[in-house]
C-alpha atoms as a PDB file:
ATOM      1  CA  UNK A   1      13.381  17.575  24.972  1.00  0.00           C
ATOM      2  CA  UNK A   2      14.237  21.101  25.177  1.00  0.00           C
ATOM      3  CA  UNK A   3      14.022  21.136  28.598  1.00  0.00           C
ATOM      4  CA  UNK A   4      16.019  18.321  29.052  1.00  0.00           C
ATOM      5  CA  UNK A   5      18.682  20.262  26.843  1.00  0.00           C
ATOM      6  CA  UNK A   6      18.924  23.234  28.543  1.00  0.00           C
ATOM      7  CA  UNK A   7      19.097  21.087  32.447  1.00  0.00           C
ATOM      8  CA  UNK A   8      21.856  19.407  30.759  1.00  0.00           C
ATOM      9  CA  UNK A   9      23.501  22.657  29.891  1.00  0.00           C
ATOM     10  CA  UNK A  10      22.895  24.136  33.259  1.00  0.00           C
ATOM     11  CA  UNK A  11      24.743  21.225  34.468  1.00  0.00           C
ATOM     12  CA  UNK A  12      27.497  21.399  32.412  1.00  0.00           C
ATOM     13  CA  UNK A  13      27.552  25.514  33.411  1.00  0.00           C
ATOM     14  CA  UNK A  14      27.696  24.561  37.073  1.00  0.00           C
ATOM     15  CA  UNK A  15      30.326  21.843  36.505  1.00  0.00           C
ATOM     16  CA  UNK A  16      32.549  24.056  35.119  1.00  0.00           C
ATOM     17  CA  UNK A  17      31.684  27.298  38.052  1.00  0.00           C
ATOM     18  CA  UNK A  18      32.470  24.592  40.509  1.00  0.00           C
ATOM     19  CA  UNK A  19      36.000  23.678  38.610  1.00  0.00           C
ATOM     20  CA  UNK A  20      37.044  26.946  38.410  1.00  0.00           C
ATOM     21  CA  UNK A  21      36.093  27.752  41.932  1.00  0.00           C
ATOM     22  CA  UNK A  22      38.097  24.669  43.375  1.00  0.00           C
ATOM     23  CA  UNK A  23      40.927  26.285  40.782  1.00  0.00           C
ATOM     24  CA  UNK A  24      40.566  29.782  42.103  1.00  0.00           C
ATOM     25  CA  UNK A  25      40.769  28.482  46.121  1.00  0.00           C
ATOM     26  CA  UNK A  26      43.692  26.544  45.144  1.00  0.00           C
ATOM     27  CA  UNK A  27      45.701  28.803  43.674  1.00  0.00           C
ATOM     28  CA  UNK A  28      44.848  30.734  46.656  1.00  0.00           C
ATOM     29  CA  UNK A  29      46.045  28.490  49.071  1.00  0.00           C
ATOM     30  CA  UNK A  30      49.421  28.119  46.354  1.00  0.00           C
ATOM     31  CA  UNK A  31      49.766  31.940  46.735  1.00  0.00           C
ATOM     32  CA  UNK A  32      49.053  32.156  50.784  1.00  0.00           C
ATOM     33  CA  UNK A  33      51.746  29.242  51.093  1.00  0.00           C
ATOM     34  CA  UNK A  34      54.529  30.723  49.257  1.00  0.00           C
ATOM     35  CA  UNK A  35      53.720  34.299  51.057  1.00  0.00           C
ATOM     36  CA  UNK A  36      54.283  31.878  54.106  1.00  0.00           C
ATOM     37  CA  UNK A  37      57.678  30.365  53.303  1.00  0.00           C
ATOM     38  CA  UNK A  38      58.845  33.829  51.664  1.00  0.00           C
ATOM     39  CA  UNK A  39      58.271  35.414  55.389  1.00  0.00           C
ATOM     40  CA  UNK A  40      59.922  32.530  57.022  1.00  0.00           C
ATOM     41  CA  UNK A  41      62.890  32.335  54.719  1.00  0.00           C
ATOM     42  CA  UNK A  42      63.163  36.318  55.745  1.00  0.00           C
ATOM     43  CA  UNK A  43      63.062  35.762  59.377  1.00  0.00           C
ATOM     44  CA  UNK A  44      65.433  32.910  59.129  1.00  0.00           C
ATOM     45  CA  UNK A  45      68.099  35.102  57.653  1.00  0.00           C
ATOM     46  CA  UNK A  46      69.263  36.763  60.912  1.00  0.00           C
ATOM     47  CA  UNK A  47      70.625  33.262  61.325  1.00  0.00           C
ATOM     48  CA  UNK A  48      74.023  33.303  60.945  1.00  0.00           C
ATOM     49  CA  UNK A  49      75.140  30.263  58.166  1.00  0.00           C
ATOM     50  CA  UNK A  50      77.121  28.727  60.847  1.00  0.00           C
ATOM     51  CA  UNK A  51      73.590  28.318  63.199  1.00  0.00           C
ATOM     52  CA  UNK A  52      71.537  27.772  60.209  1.00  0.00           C
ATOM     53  CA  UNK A  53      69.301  24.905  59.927  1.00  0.00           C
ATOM     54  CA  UNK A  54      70.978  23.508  63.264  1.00  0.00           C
ATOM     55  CA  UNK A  55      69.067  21.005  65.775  1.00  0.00           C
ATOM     56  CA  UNK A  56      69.217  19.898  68.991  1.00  0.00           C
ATOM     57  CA  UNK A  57      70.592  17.071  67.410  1.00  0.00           C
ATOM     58  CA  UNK A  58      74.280  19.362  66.253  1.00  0.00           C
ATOM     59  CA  UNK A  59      74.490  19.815  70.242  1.00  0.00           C
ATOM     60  CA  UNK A  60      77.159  18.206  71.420  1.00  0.00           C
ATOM     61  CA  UNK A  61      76.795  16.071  75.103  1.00  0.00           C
ATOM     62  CA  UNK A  62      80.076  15.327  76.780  1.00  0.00           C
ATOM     63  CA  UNK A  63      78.711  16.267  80.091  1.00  0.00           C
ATOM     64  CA  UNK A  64      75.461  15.430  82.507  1.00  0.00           C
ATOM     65  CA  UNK A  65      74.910  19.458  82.375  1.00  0.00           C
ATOM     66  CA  UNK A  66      74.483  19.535  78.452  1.00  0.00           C
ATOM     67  CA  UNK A  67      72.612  16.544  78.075  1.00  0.00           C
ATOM     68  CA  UNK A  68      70.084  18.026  80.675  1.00  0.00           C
ATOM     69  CA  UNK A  69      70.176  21.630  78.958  1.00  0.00           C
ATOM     70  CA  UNK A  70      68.977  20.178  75.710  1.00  0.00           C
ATOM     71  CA  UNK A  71      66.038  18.189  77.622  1.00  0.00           C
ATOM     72  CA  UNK A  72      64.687  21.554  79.050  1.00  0.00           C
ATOM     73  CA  UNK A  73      65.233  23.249  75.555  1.00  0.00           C
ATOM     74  CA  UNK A  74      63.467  20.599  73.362  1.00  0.00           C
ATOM     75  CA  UNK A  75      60.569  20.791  76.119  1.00  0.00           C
ATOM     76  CA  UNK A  76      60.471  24.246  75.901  1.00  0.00           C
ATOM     77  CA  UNK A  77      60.332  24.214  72.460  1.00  0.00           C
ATOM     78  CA  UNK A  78      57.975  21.318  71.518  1.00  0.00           C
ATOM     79  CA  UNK A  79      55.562  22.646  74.047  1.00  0.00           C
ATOM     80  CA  UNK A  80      56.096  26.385  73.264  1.00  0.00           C
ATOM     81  CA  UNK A  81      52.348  27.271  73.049  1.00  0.00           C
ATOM     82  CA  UNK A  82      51.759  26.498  76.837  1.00  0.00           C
ATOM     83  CA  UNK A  83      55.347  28.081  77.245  1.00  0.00           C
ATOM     84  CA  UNK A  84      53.076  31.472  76.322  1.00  0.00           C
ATOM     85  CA  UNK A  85      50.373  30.382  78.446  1.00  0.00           C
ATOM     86  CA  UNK A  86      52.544  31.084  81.272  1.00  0.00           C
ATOM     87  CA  UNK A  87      54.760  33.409  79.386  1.00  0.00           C
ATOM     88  CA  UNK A  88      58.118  31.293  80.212  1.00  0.00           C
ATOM     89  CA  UNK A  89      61.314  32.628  80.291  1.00  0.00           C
ATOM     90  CA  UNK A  90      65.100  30.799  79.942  1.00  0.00           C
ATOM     91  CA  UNK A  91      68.352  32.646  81.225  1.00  0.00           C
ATOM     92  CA  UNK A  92      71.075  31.253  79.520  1.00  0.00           C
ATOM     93  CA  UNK A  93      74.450  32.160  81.735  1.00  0.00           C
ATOM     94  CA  UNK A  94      78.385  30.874  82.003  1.00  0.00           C
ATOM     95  CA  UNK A  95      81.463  30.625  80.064  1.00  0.00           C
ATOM     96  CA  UNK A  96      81.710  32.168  76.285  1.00  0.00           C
ATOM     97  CA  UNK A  97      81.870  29.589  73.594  1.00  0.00           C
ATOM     98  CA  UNK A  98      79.585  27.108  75.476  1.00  0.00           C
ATOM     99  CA  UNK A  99      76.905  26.497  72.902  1.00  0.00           C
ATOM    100  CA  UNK A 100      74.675  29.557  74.251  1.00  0.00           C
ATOM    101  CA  UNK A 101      74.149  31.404  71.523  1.00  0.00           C
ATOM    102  CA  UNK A 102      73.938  27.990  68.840  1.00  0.00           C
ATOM    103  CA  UNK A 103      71.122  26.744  71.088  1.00  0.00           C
ATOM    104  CA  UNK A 104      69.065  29.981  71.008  1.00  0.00           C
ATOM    105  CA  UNK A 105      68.690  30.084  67.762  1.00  0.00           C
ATOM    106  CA  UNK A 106      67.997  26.235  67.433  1.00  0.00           C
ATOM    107  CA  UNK A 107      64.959  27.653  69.736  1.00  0.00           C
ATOM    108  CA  UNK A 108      64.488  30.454  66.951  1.00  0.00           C
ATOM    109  CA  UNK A 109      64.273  28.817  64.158  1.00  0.00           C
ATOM    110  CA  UNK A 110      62.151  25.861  65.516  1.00  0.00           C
ATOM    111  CA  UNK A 111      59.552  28.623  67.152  1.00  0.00           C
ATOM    112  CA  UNK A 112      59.424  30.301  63.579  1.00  0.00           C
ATOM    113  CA  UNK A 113      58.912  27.012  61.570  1.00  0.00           C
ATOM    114  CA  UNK A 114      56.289  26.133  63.656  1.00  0.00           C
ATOM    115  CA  UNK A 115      54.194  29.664  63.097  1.00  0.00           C
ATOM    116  CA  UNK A 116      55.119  31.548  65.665  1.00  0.00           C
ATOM    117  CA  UNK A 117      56.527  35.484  65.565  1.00  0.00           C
ATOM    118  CA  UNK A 118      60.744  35.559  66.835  1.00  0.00           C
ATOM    119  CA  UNK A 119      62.892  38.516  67.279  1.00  0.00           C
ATOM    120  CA  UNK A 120      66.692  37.956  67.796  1.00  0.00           C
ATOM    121  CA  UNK A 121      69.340  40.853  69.071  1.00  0.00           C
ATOM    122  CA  UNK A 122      72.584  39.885  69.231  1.00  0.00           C
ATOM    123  CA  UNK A 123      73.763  42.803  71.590  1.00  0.00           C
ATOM    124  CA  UNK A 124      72.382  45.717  73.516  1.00  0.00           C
ATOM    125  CA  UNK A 125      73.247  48.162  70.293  1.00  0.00           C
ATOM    126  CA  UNK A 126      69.486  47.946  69.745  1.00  0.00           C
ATOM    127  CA  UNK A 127      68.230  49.733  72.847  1.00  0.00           C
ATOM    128  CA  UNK A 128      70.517  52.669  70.782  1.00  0.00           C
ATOM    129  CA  UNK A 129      67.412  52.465  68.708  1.00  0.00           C
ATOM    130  CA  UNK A 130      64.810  52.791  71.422  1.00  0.00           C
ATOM    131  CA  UNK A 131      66.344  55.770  73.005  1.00  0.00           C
ATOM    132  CA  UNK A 132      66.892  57.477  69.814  1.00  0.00           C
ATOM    133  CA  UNK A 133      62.963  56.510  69.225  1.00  0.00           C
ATOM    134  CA  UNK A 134      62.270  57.963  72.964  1.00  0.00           C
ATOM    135  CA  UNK A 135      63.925  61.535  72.448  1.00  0.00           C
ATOM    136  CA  UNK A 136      62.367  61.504  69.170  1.00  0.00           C
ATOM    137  CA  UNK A 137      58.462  61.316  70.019  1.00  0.00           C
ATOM    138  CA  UNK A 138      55.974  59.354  72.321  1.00  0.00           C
ATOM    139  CA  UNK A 139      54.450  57.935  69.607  1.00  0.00           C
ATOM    140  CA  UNK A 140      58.120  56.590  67.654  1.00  0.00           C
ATOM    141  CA  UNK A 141      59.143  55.167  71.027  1.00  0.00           C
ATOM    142  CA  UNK A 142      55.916  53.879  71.757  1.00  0.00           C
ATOM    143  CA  UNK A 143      55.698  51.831  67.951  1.00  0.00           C
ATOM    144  CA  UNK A 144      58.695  50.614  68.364  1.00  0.00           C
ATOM    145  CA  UNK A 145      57.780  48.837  71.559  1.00  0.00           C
ATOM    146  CA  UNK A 146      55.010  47.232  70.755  1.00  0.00           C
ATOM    147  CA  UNK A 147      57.561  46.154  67.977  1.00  0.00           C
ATOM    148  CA  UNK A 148      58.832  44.380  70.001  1.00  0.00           C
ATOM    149  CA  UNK A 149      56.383  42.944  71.831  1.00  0.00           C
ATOM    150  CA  UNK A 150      54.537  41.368  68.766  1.00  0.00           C
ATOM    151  CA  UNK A 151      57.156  38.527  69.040  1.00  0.00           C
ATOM    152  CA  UNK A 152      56.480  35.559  70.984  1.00  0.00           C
ATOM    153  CA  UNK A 153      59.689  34.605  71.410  1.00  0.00           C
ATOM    154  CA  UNK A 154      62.497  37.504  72.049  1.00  0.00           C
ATOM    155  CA  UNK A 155      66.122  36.394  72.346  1.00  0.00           C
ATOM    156  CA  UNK A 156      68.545  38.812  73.835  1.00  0.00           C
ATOM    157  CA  UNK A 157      71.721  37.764  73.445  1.00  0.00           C
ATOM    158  CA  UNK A 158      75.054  39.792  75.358  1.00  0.00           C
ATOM    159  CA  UNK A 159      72.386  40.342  78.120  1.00  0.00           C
ATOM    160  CA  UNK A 160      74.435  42.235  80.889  1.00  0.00           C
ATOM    161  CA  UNK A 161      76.958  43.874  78.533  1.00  0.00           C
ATOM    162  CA  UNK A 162      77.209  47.747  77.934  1.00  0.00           C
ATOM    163  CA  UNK A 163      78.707  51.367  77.312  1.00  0.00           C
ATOM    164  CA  UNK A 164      79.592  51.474  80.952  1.00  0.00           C
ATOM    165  CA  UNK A 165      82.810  51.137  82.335  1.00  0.00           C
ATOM    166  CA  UNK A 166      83.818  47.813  82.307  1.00  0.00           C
ATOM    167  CA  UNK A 167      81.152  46.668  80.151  1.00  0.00           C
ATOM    168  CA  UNK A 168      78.714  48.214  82.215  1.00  0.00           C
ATOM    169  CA  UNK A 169      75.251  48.568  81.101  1.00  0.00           C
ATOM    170  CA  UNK A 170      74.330  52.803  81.611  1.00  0.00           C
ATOM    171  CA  UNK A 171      72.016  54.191  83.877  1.00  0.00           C
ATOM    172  CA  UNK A 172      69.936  54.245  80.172  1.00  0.00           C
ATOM    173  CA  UNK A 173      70.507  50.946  79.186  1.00  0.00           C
ATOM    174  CA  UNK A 174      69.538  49.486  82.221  1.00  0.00           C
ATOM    175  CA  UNK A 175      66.280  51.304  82.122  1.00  0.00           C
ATOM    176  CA  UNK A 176      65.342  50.197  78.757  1.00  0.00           C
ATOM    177  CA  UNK A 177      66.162  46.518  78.895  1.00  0.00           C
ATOM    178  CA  UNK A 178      63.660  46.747  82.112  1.00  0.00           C
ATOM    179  CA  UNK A 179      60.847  48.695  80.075  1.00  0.00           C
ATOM    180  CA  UNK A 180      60.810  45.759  77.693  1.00  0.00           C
ATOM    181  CA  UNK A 181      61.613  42.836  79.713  1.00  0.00           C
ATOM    182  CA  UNK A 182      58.764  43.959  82.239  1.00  0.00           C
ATOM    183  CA  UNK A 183      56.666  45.284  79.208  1.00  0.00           C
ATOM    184  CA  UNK A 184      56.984  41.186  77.989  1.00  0.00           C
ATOM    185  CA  UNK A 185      56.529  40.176  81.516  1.00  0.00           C
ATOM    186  CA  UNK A 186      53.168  41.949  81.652  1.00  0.00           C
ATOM    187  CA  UNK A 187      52.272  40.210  78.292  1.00  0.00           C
ATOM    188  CA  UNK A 188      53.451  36.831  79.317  1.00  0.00           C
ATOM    189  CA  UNK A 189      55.536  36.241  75.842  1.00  0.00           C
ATOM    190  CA  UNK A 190      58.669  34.734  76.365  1.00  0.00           C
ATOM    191  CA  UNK A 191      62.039  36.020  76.291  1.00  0.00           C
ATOM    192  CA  UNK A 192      65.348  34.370  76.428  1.00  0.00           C
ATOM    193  CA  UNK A 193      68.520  36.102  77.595  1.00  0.00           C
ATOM    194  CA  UNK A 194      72.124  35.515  77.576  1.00  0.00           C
ATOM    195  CA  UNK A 195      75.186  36.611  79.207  1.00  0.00           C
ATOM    196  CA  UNK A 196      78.725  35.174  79.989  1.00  0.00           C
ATOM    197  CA  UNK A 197      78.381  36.464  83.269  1.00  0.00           C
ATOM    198  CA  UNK A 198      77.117  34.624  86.242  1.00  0.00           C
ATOM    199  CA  UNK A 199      74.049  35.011  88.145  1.00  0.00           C
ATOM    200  CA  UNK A 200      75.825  37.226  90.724  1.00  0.00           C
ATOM    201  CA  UNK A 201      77.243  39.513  88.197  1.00  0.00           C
ATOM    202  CA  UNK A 202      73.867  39.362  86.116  1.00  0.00           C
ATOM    203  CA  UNK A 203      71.892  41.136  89.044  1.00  0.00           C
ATOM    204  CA  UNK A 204      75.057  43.293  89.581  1.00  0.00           C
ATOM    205  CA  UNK A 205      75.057  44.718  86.074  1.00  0.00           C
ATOM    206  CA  UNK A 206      71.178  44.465  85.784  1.00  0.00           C
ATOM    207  CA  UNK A 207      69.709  44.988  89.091  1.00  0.00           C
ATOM    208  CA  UNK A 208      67.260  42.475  90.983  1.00  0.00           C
ATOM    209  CA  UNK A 209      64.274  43.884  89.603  1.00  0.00           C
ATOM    210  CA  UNK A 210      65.114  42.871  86.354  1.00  0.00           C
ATOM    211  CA  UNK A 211      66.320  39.471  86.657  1.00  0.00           C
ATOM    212  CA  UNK A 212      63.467  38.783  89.266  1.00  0.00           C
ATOM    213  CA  UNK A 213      61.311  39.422  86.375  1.00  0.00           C
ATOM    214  CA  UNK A 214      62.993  36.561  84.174  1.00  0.00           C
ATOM    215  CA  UNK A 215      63.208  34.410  87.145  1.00  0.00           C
ATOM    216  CA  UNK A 216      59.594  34.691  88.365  1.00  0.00           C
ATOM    217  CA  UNK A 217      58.463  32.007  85.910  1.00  0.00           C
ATOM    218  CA  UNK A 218      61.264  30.837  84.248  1.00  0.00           C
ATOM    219  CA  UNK A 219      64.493  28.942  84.345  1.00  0.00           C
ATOM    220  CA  UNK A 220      68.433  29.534  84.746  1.00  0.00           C
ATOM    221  CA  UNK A 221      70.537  27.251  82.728  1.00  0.00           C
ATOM    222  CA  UNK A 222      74.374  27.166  83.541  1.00  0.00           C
ATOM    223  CA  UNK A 223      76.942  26.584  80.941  1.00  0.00           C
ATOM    224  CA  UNK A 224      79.974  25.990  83.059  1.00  0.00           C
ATOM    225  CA  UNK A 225      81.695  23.351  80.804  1.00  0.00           C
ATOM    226  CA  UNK A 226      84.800  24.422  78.668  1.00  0.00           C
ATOM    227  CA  UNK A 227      85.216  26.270  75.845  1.00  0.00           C
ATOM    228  CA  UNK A 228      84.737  24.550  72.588  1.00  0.00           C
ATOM    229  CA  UNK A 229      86.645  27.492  70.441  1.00  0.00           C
ATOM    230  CA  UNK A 230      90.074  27.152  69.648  1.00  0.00           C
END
């Protein structure tokens, strides 16, 4: 009878080890989650409200180009982990106030919802940063780099503009987009660039190198319809 007692106990003991267990790994999972839409919500904020929580759906279509744009992109994106397999790039070139931008970051934020690391520049002010971080030290230039390259998607936006005259990218500039770009290239993460320029002027300001890079395995989308600002 005692025996019987104390198995009964033991039971009762392991009953409640397992409930608090199955408590403990799901307040873990509670706590890992919100961690996980914290960092999201964080990485979502370089979206400007305007672009925010946009889909391919917001894109307008009143032309054949458009309509075949948003094909490649939702490809691109719905299949993005075989887009790093091959590390795939998109050039996104043409007219200002075509949709560029907008669809980029529909691209962003639908990468980063689905897991994976983004990075977003909106201009070339940021390779400022890297040569500050070169004349510094090896080592600062060097971390913020690989900064860089922990993203699996990079979007460049303002591609082929700089201090130059005429919008120029410098000698500098020039040489630092190419560090990274070919740094990515090496990596096979994808990048997507953007410029109002056209192809022509793209190699102009950025040299062949550079766009042979991005064009090696990816694609070159034209946006050549009218303006939709006012």
């Amino acid at each position: 009878m005692q025996a019987r007692t104390m198995n009964v106990r033991e039971g009762k003991a392991a009953m409640v080890m397992l409930d608090y267990d199955a408590i403990k790994a799901e307040s873990a999972q509670r706590e890992a989650e919100k961690r996980q839409a914290e960092q999201l919500a964080k990485v979502l904020e370089i979206v400007p409200s305007r672009f925010r929580g946009k889909s391919l759906a917001d894109f307008r279509e009143d032309y054949p180009a458009q309509s075949h744009i948003k094909k490649i992109l939702n490809r691109y994106v719905s299949t993005f982990v075989d887009r790093l397999v091959e590390g795939n790039s998109l050039v996104f070139h043409g007219r200002p106030g075509t949709g560029k931008t907008m669809l980029s970051l529909i691209a962003y934020e639908a990468v980063a919802k689905a897991g994976f690391t983004v990075g977003y520049e909106s201009s070339l002010q940021f390779l400022r940063q890297l040569k500050d971080k070169e004349f510094e030290s090896n080592a600062s230039f060097t971390n913020i780099l690989e900064s860089y390259l922990r993203k699996s998607l990079l979007i460049i936006d303002e591609v082929t503009e700089g201090v130059g005259k005429s919008n120029f990218p410098a000698d500098w500039e020039r040489k630092l987009l190419f560090t990274l770009i070919n740094a990515r290239y090496e990596k096979q993460l994808c990048t997507i660039v953007i410029t109002n320029r056209t192809k022509d002027e793209m190699v102009a300001r950025l040299g062949e190198t550079l766009v042979g890079r991005l064009a090696e395995k990816g694609i070159s989308l034209a946006f050549n319809w009218n303006s939709y600002r006012k």
